[in-house]
C-alpha atoms as a PDB file:
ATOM      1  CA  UNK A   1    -140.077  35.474 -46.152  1.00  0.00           C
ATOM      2  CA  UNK A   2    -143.490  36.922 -44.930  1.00  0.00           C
ATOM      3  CA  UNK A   3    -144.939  35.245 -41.530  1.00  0.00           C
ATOM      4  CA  UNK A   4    -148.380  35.513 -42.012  1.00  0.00           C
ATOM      5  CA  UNK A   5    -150.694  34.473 -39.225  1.00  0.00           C
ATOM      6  CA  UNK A   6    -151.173  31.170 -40.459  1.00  0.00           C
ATOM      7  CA  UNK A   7    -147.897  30.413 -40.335  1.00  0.00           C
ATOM      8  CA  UNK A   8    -146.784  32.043 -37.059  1.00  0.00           C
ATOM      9  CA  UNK A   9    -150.044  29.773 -35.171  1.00  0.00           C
ATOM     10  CA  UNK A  10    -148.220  26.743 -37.157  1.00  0.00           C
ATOM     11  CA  UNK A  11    -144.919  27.366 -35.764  1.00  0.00           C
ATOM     12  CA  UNK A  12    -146.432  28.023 -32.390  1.00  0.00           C
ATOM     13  CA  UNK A  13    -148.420  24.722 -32.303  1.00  0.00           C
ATOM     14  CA  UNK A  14    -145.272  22.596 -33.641  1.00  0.00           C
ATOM     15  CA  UNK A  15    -143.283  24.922 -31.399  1.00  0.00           C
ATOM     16  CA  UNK A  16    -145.096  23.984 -28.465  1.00  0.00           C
ATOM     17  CA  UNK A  17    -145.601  20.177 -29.418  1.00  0.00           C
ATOM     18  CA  UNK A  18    -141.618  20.020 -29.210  1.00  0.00           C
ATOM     19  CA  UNK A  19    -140.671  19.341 -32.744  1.00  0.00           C
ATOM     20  CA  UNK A  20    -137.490  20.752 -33.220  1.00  0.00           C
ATOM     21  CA  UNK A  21    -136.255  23.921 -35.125  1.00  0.00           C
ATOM     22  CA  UNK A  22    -135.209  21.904 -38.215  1.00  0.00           C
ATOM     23  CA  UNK A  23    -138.239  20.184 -38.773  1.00  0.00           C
ATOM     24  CA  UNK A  24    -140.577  22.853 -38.495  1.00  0.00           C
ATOM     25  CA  UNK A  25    -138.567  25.071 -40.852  1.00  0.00           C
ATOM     26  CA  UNK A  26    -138.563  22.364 -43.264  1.00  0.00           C
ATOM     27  CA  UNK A  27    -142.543  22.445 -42.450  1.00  0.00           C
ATOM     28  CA  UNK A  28    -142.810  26.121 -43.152  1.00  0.00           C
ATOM     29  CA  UNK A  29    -140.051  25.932 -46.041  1.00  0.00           C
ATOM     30  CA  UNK A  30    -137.606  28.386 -44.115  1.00  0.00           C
ATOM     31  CA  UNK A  31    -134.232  27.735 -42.222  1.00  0.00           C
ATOM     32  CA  UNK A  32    -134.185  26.978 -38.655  1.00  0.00           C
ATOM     33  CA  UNK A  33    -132.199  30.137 -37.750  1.00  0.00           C
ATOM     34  CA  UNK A  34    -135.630  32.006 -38.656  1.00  0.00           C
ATOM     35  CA  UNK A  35    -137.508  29.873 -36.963  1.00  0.00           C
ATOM     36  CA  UNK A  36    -135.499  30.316 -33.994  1.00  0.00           C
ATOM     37  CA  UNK A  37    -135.429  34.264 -34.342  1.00  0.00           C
ATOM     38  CA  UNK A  38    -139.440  34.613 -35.137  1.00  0.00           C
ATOM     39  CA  UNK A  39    -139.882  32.030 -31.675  1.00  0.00           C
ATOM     40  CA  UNK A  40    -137.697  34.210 -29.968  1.00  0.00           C
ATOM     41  CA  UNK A  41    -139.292  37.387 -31.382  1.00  0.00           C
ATOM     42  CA  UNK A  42    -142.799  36.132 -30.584  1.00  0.00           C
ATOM     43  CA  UNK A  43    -141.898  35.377 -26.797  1.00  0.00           C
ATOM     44  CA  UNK A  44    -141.974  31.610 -27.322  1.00  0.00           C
ATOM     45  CA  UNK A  45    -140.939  29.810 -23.850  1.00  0.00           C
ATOM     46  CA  UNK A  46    -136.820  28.954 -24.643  1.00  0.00           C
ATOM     47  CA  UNK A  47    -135.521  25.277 -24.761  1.00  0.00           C
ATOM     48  CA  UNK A  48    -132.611  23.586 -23.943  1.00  0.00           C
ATOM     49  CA  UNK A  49    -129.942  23.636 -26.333  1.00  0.00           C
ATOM     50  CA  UNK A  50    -129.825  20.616 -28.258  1.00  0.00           C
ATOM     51  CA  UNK A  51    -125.866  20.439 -27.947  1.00  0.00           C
ATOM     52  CA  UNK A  52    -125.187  18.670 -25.030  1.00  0.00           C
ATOM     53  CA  UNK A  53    -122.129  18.821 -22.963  1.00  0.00           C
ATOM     54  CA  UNK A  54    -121.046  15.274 -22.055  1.00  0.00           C
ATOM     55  CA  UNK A  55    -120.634  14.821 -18.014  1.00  0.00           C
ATOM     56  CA  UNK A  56    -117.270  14.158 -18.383  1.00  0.00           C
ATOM     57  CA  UNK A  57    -116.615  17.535 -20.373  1.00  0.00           C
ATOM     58  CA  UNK A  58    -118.680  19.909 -18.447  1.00  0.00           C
ATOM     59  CA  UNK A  59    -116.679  19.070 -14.909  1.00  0.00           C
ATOM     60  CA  UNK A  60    -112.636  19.125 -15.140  1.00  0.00           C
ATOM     61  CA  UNK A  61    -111.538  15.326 -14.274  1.00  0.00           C
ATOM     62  CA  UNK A  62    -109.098  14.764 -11.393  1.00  0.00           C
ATOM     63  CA  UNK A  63    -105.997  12.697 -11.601  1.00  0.00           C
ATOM     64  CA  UNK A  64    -106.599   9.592  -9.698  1.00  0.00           C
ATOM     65  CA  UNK A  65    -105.424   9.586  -5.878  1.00  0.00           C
ATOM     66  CA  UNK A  66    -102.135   7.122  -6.250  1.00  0.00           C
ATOM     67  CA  UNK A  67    -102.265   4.214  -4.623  1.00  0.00           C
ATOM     68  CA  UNK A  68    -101.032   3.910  -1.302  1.00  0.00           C
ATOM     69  CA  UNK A  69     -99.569   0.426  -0.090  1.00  0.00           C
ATOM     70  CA  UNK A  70     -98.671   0.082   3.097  1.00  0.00           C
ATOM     71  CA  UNK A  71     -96.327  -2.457   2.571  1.00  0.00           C
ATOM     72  CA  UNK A  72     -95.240  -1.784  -0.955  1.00  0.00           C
ATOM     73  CA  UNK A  73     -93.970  -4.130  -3.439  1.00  0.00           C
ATOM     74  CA  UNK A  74     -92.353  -7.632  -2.295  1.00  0.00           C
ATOM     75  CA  UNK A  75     -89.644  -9.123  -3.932  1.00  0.00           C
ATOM     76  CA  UNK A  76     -92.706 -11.652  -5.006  1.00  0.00           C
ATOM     77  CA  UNK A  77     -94.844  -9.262  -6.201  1.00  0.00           C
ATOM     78  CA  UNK A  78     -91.441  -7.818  -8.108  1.00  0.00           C
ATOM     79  CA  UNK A  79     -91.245  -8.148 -11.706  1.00  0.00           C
ATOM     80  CA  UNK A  80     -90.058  -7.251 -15.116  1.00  0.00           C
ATOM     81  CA  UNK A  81     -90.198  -3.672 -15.880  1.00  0.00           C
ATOM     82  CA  UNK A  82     -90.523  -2.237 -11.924  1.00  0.00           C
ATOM     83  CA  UNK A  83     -88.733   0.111 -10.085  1.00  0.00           C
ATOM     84  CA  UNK A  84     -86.031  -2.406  -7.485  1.00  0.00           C
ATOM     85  CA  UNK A  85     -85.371   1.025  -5.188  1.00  0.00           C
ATOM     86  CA  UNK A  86     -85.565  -0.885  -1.539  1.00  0.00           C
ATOM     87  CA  UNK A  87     -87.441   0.645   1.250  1.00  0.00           C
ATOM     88  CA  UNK A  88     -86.300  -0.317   4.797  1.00  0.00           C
ATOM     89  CA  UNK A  89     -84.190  -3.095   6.481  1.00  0.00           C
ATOM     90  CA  UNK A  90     -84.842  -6.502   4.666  1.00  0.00           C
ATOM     91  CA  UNK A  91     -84.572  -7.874   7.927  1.00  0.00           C
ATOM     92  CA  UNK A  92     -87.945  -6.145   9.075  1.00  0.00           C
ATOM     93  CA  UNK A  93     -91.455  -6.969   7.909  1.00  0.00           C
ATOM     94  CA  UNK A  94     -92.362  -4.078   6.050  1.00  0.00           C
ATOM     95  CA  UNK A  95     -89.349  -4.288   3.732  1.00  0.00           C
ATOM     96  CA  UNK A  96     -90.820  -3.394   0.056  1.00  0.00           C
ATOM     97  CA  UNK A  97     -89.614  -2.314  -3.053  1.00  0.00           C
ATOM     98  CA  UNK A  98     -90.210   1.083  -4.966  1.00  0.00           C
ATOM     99  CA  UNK A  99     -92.471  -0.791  -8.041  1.00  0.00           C
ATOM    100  CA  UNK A 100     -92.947   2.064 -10.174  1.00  0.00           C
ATOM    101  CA  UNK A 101     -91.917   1.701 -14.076  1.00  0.00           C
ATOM    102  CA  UNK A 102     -88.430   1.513 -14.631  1.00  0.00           C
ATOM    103  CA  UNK A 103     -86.307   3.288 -16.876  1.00  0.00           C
ATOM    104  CA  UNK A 104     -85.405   0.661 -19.391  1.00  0.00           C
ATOM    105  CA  UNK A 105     -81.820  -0.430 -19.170  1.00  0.00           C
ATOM    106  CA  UNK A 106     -82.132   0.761 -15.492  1.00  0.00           C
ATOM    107  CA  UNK A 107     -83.382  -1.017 -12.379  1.00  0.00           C
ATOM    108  CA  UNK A 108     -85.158   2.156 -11.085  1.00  0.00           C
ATOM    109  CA  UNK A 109     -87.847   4.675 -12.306  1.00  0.00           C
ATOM    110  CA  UNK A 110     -87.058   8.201 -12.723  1.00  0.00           C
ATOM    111  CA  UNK A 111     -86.889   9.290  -9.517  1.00  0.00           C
ATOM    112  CA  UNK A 112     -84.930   7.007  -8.346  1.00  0.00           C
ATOM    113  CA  UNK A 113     -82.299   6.666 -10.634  1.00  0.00           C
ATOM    114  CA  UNK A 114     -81.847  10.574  -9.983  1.00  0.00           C
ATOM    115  CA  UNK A 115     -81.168   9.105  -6.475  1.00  0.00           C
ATOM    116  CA  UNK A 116     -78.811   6.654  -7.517  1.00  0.00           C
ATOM    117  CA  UNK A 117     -76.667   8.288 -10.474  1.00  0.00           C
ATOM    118  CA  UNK A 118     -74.792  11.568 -10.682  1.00  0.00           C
ATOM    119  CA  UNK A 119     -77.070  13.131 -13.932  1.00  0.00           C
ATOM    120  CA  UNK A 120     -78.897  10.125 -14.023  1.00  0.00           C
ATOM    121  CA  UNK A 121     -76.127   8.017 -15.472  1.00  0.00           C
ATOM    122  CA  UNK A 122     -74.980   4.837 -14.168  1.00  0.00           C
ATOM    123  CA  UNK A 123     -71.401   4.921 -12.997  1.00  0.00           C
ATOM    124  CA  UNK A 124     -70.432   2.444 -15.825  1.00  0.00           C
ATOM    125  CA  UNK A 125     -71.712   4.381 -18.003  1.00  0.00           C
ATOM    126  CA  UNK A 126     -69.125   7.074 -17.575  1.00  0.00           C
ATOM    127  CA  UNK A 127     -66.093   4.796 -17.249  1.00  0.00           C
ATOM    128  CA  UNK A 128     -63.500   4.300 -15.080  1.00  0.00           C
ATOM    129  CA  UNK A 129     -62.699   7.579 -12.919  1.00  0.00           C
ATOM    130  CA  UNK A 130     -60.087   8.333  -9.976  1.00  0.00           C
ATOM    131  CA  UNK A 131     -59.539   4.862  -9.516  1.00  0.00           C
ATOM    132  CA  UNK A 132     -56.045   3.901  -8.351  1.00  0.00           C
ATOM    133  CA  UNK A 133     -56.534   0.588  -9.047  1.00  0.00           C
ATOM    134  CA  UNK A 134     -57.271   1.092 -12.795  1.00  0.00           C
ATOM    135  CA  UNK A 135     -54.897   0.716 -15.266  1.00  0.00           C
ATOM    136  CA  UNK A 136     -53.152   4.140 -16.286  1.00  0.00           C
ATOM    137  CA  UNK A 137     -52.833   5.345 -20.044  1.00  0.00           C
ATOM    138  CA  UNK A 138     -49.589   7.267 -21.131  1.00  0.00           C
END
Protein backbone atom coordinates (compact mmCIF):
# COMPACT_ATOMS: atom_id res chain seq x y z
CA UNK A 1 0.00 0.00 0.00
CA UNK A 2 1.18 3.56 -1.06
CA UNK A 3 0.40 6.50 1.63
CA UNK A 4 -0.04 9.27 -0.44
CA UNK A 5 -0.54 12.65 1.14
CA UNK A 6 -4.10 12.50 1.04
CA UNK A 7 -4.25 9.70 2.90
CA UNK A 8 -1.55 10.31 5.54
CA UNK A 9 -3.63 14.10 6.37
CA UNK A 10 -6.79 11.56 6.62
CA UNK A 11 -5.25 9.35 9.06
CA UNK A 12 -3.85 12.31 10.91
CA UNK A 13 -7.25 14.11 11.19
CA UNK A 14 -9.15 10.73 12.27
CA UNK A 15 -5.97 10.06 14.23
CA UNK A 16 -6.25 13.08 16.12
CA UNK A 17 -10.20 13.09 16.41
CA UNK A 18 -9.64 9.71 18.46
CA UNK A 19 -11.20 7.17 16.23
CA UNK A 20 -9.51 4.15 16.82
CA UNK A 21 -6.91 2.12 14.75
CA UNK A 22 -9.57 -0.28 13.38
CA UNK A 23 -11.84 2.11 12.12
CA UNK A 24 -9.62 4.26 10.36
CA UNK A 25 -7.93 1.34 8.60
CA UNK A 26 -11.20 0.19 7.55
CA UNK A 27 -11.52 4.06 6.36
CA UNK A 28 -8.32 3.92 4.40
CA UNK A 29 -8.93 0.11 3.37
CA UNK A 30 -5.65 -1.11 5.23
CA UNK A 31 -5.15 -3.13 8.56
CA UNK A 32 -4.77 -1.43 11.76
CA UNK A 33 -1.21 -2.75 12.33
CA UNK A 34 -0.28 -0.21 9.37
CA UNK A 35 -2.07 2.27 10.63
CA UNK A 36 -0.44 1.96 13.83
CA UNK A 37 3.18 1.70 12.23
CA UNK A 38 2.63 4.81 9.61
CA UNK A 39 1.17 6.90 13.13
CA UNK A 40 4.09 5.81 14.79
CA UNK A 41 6.39 6.49 11.81
CA UNK A 42 4.89 9.95 11.28
CA UNK A 43 5.47 11.01 15.06
CA UNK A 44 1.76 10.85 15.88
CA UNK A 45 1.29 11.65 19.82
CA UNK A 46 0.90 7.67 21.36
CA UNK A 47 -2.38 6.51 23.11
CA UNK A 48 -3.26 4.38 25.70
CA UNK A 49 -3.51 0.88 24.95
CA UNK A 50 -6.91 -0.13 24.46
CA UNK A 51 -6.35 -3.44 26.60
CA UNK A 52 -7.02 -2.60 29.90
CA UNK A 53 -5.76 -4.26 32.95
CA UNK A 54 -8.65 -4.74 35.41
CA UNK A 55 -7.79 -3.13 39.06
CA UNK A 56 -7.98 -6.24 40.53
CA UNK A 57 -5.31 -7.81 38.05
CA UNK A 58 -2.82 -5.09 37.87
CA UNK A 59 -2.22 -5.11 41.97
CA UNK A 60 -1.59 -8.75 43.62
CA UNK A 61 -4.73 -9.26 46.14
CA UNK A 62 -3.99 -9.98 49.81
CA UNK A 63 -5.50 -12.78 51.77
CA UNK A 64 -7.94 -11.30 54.12
CA UNK A 65 -6.60 -10.47 57.79
CA UNK A 66 -8.50 -13.50 59.84
CA UNK A 67 -10.76 -12.57 62.11
CA UNK A 68 -9.85 -12.03 65.50
CA UNK A 69 -12.52 -12.69 68.36
CA UNK A 70 -11.74 -11.93 71.50
CA UNK A 71 -13.91 -14.21 73.02
CA UNK A 72 -14.17 -16.88 70.40
CA UNK A 73 -16.92 -19.18 69.75
CA UNK A 74 -19.61 -20.01 72.63
CA UNK A 75 -21.07 -23.16 73.04
CA UNK A 76 -24.26 -20.99 71.62
CA UNK A 77 -22.72 -19.72 68.84
CA UNK A 78 -21.39 -23.63 68.34
CA UNK A 79 -22.76 -25.55 65.60
CA UNK A 80 -22.76 -28.25 63.04
CA UNK A 81 -19.65 -28.53 61.13
CA UNK A 82 -17.16 -26.33 63.73
CA UNK A 83 -14.11 -27.02 65.26
CA UNK A 84 -15.25 -28.10 69.49
CA UNK A 85 -11.23 -27.58 70.50
CA UNK A 86 -11.95 -25.62 74.06
CA UNK A 87 -9.97 -22.64 74.96
CA UNK A 88 -9.62 -21.90 78.72
CA UNK A 89 -11.38 -22.90 82.02
CA UNK A 90 -15.24 -23.19 81.40
CA UNK A 91 -15.50 -21.83 84.66
CA UNK A 92 -14.06 -18.34 83.46
CA UNK A 93 -15.75 -15.83 81.17
CA UNK A 94 -13.74 -15.97 78.25
CA UNK A 95 -14.16 -19.72 77.80
CA UNK A 96 -14.67 -20.24 73.81
CA UNK A 97 -14.40 -22.81 71.44
CA UNK A 98 -11.88 -23.25 68.44
CA UNK A 99 -14.93 -22.75 65.52
CA UNK A 100 -12.97 -23.40 62.58
CA UNK A 101 -14.33 -26.19 59.98
CA UNK A 102 -14.12 -29.51 61.19
CA UNK A 103 -12.79 -32.47 59.72
CA UNK A 104 -15.87 -34.46 58.97
CA UNK A 105 -16.26 -37.48 61.17
CA UNK A 106 -14.08 -35.42 63.64
CA UNK A 107 -15.01 -32.80 66.22
CA UNK A 108 -11.92 -30.65 65.38
CA UNK A 109 -10.35 -28.91 62.28
CA UNK A 110 -7.04 -29.83 61.10
CA UNK A 111 -5.02 -28.43 63.43
CA UNK A 112 -6.49 -29.55 66.07
CA UNK A 113 -7.08 -32.96 65.52
CA UNK A 114 -3.14 -33.07 64.93
CA UNK A 115 -3.35 -31.94 68.62
CA UNK A 116 -5.60 -34.49 69.68
CA UNK A 117 -4.61 -37.82 67.69
CA UNK A 118 -1.29 -39.58 67.26
CA UNK A 119 -1.17 -39.19 63.01
CA UNK A 120 -4.32 -37.61 63.12
CA UNK A 121 -6.29 -40.72 63.93
CA UNK A 122 -8.70 -41.06 66.61
CA UNK A 123 -7.70 -43.62 69.19
CA UNK A 124 -10.72 -45.82 68.17
CA UNK A 125 -9.77 -45.78 65.13
CA UNK A 126 -6.69 -47.85 65.75
CA UNK A 127 -8.25 -50.32 68.19
CA UNK A 128 -7.65 -51.53 71.33
CA UNK A 129 -3.78 -51.20 72.35
CA UNK A 130 -1.77 -52.06 75.70
CA UNK A 131 -4.80 -52.29 77.52
CA UNK A 132 -4.79 -54.76 80.41
CA UNK A 133 -8.20 -54.65 80.74
CA UNK A 134 -8.97 -55.83 77.16
CA UNK A 135 -9.69 -59.11 76.36
CA UNK A 136 -6.51 -61.15 75.15
CA UNK A 137 -6.46 -63.27 71.81
CA UNK A 138 -4.46 -66.65 71.75
Amino acid sequence: MSWTPEKIELLTSLWNQGWTTARIGEELGVGKNAVVGKAHRLGLPKRPSPIQRRAEDAEPKKAPAPKVQSKGISIYDLGPGMCRWPFGDPGDEDFHFCGKKNIPGKPYCDEHCAAAYLNGKSPRDDGPRNNPHAPRKH
